[in-house]
PDB file of N, CA and C in Angstrom:
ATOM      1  N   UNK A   1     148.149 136.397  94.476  1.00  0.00           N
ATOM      2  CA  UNK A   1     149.183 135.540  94.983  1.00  0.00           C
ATOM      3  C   UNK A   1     149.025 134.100  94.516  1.00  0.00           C
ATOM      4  N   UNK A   2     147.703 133.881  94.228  1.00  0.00           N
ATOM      5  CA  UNK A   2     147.648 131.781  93.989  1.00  0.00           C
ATOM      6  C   UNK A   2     146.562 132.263  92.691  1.00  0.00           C
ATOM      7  N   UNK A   3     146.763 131.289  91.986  1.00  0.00           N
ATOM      8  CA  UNK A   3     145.527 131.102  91.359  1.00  0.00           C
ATOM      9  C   UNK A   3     144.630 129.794  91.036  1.00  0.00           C
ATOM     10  N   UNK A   4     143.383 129.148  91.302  1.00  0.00           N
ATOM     11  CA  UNK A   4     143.220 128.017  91.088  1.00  0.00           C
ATOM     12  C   UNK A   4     142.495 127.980  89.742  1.00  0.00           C
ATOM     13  N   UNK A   5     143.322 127.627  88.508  1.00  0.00           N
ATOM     14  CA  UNK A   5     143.417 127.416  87.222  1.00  0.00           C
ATOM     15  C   UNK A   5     141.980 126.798  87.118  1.00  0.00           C
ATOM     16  N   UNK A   6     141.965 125.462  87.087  1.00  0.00           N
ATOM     17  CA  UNK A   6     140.741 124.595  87.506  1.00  0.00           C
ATOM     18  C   UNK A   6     140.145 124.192  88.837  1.00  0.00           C
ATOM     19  N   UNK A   7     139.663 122.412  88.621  1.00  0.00           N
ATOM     20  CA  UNK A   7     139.975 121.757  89.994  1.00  0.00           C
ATOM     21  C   UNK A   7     141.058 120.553  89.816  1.00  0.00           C
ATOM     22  N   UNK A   8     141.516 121.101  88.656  1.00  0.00           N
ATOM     23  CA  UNK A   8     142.913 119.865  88.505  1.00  0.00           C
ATOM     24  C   UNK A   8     144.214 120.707  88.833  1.00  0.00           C
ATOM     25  N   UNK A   9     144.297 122.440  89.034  1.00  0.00           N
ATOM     26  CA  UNK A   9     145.829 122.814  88.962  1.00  0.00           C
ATOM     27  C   UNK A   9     145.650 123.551  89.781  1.00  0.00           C
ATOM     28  N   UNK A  10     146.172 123.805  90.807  1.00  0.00           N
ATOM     29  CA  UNK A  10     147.022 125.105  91.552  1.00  0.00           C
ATOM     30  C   UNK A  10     148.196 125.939  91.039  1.00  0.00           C
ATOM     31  N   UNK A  11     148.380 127.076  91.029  1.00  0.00           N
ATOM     32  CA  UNK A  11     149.204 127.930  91.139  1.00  0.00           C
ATOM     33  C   UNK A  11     149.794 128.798  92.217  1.00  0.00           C
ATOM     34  N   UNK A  12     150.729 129.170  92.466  1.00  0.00           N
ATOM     35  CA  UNK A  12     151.097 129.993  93.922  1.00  0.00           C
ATOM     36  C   UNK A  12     152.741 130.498  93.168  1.00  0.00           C
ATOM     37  N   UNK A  13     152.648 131.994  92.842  1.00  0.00           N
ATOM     38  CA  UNK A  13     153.996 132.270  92.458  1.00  0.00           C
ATOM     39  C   UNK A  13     154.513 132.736  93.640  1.00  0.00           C
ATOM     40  N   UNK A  14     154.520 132.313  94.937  1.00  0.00           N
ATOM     41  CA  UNK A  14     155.342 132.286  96.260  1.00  0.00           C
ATOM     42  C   UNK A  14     155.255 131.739  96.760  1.00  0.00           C
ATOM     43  N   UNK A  15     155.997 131.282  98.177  1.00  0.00           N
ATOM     44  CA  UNK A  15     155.686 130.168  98.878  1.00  0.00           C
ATOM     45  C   UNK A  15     154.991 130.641 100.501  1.00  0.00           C
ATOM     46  N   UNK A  16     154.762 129.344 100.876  1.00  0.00           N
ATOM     47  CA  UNK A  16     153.445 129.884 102.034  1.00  0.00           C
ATOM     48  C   UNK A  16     153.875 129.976 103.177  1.00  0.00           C
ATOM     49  N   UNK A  17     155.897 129.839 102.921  1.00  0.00           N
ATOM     50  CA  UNK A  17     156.554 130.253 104.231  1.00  0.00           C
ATOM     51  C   UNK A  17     156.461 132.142 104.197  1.00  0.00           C
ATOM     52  N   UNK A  18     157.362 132.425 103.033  1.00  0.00           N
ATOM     53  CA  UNK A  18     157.140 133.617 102.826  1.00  0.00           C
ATOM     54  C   UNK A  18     156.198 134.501 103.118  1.00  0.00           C
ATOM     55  N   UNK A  19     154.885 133.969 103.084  1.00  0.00           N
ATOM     56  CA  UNK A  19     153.504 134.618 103.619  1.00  0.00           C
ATOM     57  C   UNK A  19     152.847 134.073 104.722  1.00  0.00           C
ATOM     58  N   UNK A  20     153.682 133.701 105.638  1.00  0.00           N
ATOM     59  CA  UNK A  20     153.629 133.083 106.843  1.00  0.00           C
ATOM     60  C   UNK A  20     152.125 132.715 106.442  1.00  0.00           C
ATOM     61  N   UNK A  21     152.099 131.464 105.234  1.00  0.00           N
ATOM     62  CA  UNK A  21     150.744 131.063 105.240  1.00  0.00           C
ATOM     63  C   UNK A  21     150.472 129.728 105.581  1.00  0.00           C
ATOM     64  N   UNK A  22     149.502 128.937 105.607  1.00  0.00           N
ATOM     65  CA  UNK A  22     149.842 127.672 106.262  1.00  0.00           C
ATOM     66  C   UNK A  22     148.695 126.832 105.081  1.00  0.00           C
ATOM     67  N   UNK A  23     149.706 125.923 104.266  1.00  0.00           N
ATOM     68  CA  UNK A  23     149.451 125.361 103.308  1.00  0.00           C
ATOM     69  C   UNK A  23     148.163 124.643 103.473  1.00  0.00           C
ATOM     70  N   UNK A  24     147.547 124.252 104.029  1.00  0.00           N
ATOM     71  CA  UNK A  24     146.652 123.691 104.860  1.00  0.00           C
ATOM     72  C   UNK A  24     145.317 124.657 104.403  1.00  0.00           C
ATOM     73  N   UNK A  25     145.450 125.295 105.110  1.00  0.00           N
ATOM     74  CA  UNK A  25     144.414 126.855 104.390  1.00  0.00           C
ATOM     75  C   UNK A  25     143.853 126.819 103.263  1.00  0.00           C
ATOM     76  N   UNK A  26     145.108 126.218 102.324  1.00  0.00           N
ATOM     77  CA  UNK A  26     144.303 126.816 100.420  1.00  0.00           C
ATOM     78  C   UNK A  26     143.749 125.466  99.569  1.00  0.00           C
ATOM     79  N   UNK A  27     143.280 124.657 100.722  1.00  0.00           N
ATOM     80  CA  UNK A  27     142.975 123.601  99.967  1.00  0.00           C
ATOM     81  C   UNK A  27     141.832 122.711 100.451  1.00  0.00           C
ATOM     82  N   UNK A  28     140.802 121.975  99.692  1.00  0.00           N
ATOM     83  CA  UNK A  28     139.808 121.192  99.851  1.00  0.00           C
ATOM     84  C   UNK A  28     140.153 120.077 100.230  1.00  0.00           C
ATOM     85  N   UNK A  29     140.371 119.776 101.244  1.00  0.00           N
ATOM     86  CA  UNK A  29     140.688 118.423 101.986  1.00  0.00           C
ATOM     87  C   UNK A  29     139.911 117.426 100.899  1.00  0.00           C
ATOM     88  N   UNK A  30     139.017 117.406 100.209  1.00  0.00           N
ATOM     89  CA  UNK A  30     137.703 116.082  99.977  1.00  0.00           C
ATOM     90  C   UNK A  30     137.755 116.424  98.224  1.00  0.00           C
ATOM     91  N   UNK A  31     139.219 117.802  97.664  1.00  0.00           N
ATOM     92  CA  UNK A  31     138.549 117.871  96.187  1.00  0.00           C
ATOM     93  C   UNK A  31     140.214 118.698  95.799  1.00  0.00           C
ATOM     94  N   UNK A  32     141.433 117.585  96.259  1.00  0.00           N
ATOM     95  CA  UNK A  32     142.476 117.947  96.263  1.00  0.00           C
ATOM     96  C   UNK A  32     142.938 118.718  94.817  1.00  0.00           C
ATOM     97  N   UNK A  33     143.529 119.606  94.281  1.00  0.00           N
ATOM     98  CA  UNK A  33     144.217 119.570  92.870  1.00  0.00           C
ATOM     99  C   UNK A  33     145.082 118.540  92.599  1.00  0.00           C
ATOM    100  N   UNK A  34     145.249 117.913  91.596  1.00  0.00           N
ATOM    101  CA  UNK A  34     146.023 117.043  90.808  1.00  0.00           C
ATOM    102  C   UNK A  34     147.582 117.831  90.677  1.00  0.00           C
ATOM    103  N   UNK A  35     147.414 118.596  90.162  1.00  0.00           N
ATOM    104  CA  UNK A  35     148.606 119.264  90.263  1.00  0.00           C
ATOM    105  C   UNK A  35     149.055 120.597  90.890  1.00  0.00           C
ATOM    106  N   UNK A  36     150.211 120.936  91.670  1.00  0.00           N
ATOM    107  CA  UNK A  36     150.576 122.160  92.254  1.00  0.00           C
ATOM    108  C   UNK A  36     151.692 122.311  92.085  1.00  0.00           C
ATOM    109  N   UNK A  37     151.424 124.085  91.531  1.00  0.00           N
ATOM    110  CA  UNK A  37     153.067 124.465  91.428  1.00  0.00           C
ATOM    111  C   UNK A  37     153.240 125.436  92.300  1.00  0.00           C
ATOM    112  N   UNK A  38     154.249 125.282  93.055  1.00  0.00           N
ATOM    113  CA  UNK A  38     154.070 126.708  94.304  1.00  0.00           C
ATOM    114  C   UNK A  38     156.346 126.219  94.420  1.00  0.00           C
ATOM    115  N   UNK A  39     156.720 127.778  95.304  1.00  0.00           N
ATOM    116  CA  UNK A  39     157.514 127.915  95.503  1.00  0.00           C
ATOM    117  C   UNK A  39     158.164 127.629  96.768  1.00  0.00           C
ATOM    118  N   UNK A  40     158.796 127.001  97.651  1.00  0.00           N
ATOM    119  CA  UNK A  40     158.673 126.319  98.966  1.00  0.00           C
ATOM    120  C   UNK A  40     160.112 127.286  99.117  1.00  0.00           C
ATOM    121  N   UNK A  41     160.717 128.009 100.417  1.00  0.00           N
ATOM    122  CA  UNK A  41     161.887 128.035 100.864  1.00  0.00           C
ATOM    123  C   UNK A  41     162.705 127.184 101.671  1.00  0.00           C
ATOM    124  N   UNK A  42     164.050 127.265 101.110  1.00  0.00           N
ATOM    125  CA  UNK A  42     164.576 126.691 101.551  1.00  0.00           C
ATOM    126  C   UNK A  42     164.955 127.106 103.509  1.00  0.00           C
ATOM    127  N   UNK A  43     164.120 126.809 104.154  1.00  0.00           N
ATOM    128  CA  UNK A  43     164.351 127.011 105.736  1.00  0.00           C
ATOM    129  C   UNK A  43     163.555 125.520 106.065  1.00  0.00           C
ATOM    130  N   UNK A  44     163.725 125.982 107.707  1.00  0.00           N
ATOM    131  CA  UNK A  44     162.766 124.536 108.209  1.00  0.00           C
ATOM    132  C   UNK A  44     161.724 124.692 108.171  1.00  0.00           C
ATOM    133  N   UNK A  45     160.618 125.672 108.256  1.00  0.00           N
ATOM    134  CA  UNK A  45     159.052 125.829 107.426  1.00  0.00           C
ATOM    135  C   UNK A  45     159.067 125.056 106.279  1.00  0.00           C
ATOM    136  N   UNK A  46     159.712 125.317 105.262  1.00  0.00           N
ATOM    137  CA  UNK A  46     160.085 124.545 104.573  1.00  0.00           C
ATOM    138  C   UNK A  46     159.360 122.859 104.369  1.00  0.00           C
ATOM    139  N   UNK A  47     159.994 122.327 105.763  1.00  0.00           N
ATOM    140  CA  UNK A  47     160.008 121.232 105.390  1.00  0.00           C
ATOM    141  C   UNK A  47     158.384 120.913 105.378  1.00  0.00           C
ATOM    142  N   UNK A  48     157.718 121.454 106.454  1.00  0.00           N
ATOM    143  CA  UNK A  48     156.500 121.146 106.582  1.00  0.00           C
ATOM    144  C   UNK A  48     155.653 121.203 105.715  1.00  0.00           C
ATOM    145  N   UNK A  49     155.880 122.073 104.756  1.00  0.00           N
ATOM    146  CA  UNK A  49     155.286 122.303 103.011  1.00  0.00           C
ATOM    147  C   UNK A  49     155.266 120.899 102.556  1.00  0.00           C
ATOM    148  N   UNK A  50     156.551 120.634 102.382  1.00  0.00           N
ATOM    149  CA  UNK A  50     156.675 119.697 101.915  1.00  0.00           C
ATOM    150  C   UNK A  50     156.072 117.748 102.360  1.00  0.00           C
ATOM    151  N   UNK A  51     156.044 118.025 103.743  1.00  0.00           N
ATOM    152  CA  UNK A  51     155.739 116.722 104.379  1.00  0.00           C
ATOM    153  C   UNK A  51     154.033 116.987 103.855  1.00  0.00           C
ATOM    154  N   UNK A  52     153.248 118.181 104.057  1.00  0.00           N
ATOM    155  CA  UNK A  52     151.622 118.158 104.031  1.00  0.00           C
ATOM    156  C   UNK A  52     151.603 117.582 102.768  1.00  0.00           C
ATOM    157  N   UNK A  53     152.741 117.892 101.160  1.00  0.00           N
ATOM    158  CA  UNK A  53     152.136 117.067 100.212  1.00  0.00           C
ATOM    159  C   UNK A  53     152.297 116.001 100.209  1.00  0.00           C
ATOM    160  N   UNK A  54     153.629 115.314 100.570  1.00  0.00           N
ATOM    161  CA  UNK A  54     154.041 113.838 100.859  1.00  0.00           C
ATOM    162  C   UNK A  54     152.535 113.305 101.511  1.00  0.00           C
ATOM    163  N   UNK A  55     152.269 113.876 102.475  1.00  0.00           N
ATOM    164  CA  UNK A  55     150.964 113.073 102.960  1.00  0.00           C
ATOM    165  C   UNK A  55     149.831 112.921 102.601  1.00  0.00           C
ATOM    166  N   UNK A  56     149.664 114.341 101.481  1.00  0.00           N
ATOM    167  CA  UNK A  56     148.141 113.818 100.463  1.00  0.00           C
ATOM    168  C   UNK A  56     148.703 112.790  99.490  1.00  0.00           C
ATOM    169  N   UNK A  57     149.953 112.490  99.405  1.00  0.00           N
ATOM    170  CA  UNK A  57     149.822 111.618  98.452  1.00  0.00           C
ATOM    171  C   UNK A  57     150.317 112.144  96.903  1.00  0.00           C
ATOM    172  N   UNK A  58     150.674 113.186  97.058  1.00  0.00           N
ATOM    173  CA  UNK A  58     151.818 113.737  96.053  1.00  0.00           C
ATOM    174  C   UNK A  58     153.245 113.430  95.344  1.00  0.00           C
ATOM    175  N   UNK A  59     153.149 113.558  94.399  1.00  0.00           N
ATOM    176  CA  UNK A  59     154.614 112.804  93.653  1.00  0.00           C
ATOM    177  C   UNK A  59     155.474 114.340  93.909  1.00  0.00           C
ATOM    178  N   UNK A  60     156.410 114.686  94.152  1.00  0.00           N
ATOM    179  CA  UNK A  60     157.300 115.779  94.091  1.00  0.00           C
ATOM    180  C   UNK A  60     158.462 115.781  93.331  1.00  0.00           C
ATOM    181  N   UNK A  61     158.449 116.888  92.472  1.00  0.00           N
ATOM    182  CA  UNK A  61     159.635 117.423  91.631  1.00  0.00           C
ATOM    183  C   UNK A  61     159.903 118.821  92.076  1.00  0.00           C
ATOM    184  N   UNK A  62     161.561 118.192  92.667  1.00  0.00           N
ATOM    185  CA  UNK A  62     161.961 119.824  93.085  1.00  0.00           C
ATOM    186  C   UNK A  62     162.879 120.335  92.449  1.00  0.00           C
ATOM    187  N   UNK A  63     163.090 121.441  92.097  1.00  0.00           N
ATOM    188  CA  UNK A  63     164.167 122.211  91.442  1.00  0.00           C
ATOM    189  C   UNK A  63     164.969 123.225  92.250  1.00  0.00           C
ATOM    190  N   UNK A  64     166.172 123.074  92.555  1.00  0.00           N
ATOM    191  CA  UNK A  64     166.532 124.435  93.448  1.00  0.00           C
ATOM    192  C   UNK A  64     167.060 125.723  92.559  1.00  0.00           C
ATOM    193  N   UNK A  65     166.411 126.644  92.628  1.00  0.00           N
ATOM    194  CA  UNK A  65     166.734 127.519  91.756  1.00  0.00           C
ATOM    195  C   UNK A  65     167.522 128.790  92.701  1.00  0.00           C
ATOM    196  N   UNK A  66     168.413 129.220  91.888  1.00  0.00           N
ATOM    197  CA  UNK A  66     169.292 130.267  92.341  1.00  0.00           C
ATOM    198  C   UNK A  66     170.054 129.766  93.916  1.00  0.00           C
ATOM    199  N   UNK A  67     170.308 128.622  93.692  1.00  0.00           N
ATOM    200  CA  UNK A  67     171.166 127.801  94.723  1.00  0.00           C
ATOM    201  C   UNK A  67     172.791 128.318  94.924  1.00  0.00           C
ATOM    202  N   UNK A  68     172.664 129.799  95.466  1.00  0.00           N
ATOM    203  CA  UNK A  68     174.332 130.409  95.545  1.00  0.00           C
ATOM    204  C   UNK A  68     174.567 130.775  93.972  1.00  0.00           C
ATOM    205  N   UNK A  69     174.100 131.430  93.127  1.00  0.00           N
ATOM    206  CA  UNK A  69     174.112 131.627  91.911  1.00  0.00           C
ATOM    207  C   UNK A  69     175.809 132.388  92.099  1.00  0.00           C
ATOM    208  N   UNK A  70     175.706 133.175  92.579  1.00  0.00           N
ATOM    209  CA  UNK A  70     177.305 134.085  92.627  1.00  0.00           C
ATOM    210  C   UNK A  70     178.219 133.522  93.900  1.00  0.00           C
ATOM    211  N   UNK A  71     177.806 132.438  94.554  1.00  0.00           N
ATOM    212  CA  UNK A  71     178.578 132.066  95.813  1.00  0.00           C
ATOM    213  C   UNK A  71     179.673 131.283  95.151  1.00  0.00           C
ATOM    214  N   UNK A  72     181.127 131.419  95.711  1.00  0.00           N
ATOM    215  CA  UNK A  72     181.874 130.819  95.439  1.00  0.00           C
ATOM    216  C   UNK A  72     182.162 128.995  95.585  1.00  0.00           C
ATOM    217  N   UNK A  73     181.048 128.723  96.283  1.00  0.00           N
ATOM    218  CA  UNK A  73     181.157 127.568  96.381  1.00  0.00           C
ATOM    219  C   UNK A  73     179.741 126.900  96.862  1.00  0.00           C
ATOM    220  N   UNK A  74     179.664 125.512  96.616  1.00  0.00           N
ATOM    221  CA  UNK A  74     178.586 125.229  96.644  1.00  0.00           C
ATOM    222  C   UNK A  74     178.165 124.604  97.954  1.00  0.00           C
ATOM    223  N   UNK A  75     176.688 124.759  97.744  1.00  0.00           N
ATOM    224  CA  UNK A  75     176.440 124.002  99.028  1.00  0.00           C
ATOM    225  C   UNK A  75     175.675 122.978  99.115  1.00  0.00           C
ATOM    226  N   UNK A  76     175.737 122.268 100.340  1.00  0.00           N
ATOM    227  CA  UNK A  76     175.130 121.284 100.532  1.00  0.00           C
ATOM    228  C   UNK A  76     173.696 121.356 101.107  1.00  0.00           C
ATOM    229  N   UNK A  77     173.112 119.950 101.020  1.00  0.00           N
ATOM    230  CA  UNK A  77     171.388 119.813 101.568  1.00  0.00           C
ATOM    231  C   UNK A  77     171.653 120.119 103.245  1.00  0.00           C
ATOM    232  N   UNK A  78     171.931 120.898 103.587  1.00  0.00           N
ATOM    233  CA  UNK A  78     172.100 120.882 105.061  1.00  0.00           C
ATOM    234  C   UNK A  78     170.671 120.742 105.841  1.00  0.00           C
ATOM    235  N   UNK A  79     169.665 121.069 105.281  1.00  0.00           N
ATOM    236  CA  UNK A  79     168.318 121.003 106.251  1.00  0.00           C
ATOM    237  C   UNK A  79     167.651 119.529 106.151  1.00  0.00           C
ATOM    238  N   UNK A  80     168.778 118.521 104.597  1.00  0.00           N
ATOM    239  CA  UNK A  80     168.054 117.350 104.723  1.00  0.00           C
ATOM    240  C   UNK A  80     166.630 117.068 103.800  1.00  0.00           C
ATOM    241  N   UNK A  81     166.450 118.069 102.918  1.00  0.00           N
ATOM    242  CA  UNK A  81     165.366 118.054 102.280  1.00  0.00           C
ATOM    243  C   UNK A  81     165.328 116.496 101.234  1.00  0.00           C
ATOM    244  N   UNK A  82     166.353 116.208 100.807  1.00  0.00           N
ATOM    245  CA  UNK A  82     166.504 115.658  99.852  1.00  0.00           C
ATOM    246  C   UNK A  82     166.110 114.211 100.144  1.00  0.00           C
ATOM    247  N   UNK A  83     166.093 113.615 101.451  1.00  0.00           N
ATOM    248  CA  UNK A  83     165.863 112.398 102.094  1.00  0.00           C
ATOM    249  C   UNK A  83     164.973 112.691 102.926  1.00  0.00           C
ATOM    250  N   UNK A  84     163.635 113.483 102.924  1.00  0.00           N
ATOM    251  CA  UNK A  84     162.639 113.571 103.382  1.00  0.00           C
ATOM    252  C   UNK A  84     161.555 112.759 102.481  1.00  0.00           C
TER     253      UNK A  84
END
């Protein structure tokens, strides 16, 4: 499920809502990775993914992928992610 490349990269091809995992868990408080790529859902778990990196001190690039790919219309940030 994760792989830690070095002690500079994380990997996670899912996210740690999905595996009711708690981001907190896969990491060295005192020997952070430099970089992480992991998959976050879009719910309110969600957000908390996201606030634990904001608070180590993380730069974030998000991509929404498959955002209504066949939905007729688009949607909006309704959970607010975007101004977190």
């Amino acid at each position: 499920m994760y792989q830690e490349i070095n002690d500079a990269i994380f990997v996670r091809n899912s996210s740690f809502e999905e595996s009711d995992d708690e981001v907190e868990n896969f990491f060295n408080e005192n020997n952070l990775s430099k970089i992480v790529l992991c998959a976050v859902q879009y719910k309110e778990e969600g957000r908390s993914t996201i606030q634990y990196f904001k608070n180590k001190g993380y730069y974030l690039y998000i991509q929404w992928l498959n955002s209504g790919f066949k939905d007729a219309k688009e949607y909006s940030d309704f959970l607010n992610f975007k101004s977190r």
